[in-house]
Protein backbone atom coordinates (compact mmCIF):
# COMPACT_ATOMS: atom_id res chain seq x y z
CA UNK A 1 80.63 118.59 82.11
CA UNK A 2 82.78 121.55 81.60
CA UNK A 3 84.00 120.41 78.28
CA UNK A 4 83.20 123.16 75.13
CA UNK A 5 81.42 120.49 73.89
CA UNK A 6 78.77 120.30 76.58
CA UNK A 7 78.49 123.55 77.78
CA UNK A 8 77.21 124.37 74.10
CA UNK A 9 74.57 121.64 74.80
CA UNK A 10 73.72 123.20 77.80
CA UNK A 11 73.48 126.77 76.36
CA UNK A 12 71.81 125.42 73.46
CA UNK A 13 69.18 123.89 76.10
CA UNK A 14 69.06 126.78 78.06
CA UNK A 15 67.60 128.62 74.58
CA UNK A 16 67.59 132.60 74.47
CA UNK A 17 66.16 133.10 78.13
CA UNK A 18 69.24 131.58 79.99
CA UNK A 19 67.00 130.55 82.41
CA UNK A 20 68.65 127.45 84.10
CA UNK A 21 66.00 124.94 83.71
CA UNK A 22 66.50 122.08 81.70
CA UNK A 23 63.68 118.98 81.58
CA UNK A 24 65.15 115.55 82.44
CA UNK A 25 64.57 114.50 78.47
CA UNK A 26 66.97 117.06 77.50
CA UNK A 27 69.28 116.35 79.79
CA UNK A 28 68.96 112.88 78.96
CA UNK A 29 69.59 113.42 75.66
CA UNK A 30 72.96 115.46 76.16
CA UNK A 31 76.23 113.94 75.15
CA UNK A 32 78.49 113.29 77.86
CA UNK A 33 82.43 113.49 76.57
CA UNK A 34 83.99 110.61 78.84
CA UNK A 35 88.13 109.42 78.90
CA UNK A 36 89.16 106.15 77.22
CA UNK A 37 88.88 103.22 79.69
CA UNK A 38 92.78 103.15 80.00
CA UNK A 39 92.94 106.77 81.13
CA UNK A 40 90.23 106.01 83.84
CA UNK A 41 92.03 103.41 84.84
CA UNK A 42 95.23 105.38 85.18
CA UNK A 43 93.36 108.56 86.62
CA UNK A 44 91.49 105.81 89.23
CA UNK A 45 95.25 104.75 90.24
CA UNK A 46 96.17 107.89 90.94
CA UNK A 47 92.83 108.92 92.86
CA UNK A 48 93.85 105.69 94.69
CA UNK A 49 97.56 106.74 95.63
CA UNK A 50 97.04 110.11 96.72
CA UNK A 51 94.45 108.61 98.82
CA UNK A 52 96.60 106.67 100.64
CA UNK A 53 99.26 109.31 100.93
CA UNK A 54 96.90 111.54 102.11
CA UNK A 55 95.78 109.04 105.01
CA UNK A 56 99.29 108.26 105.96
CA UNK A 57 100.11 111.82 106.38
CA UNK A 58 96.71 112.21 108.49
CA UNK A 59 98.02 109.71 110.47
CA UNK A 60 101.25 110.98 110.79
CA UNK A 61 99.59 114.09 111.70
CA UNK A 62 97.50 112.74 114.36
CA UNK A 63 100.73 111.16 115.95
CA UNK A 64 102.43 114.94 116.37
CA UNK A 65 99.84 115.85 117.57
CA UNK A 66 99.79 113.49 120.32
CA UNK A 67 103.24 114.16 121.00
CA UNK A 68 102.85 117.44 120.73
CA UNK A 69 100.04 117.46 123.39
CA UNK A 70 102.31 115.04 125.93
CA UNK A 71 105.02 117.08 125.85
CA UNK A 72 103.17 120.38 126.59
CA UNK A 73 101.96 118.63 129.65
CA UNK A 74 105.18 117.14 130.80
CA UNK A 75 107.11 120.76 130.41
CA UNK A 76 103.91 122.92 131.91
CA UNK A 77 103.44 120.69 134.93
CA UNK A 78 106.97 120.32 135.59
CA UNK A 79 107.34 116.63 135.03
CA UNK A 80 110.09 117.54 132.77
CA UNK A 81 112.17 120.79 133.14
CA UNK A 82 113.17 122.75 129.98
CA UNK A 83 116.44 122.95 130.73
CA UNK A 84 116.78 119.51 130.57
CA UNK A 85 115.67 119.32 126.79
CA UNK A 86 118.14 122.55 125.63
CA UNK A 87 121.60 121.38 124.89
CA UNK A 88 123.40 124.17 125.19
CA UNK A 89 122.63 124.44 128.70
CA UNK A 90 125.14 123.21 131.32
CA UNK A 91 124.35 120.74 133.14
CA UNK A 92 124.99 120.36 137.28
């Protein structure tokens, strides 16, 4: 819909007002540019992959911040004392 093509449809629909009402018969009637069926394919492919990169990296997310969240609690109750975790301090 943001095609040249269509936005001179829509201005030619719109007539001199440029008031942004358009009847369902002339939208109807507007030509709609659309990819070749082998480029949708390809561009549904790649909708598909980053999809499933982006959950795995939600997920991946979701795990640091669990661990994230544990060990806060473990060093600010004093389960675990930072000295423990720094290796460049001596130990007893």
């Amino acid at each position: 819909m943001c095609s040249p093509a269509f936005q001179k449809q829509l201005a030619d629909a719109l007539g001199a007002t440029g008031v942004p009402m358009i009847s369902q018969s002339q939208l109807s009637s507007m030509l709609v540019p659309c990819p070749k069926r082998e480029e949708q394919v390809r561009i549904s492919q790649l909708l598909s992959a980053a999809r499933s990169d982006l959950q795995a990296q939600r997920s991946e997310l979701e795990k640091l911040f669990h661990l994230k969240s544990g060990l806060m609690s473990d060093l600010l109750t004093g389960r675990v004392r930072v000295s423990e975790l720094d290796p460049l301090t001596p130990k007893p």
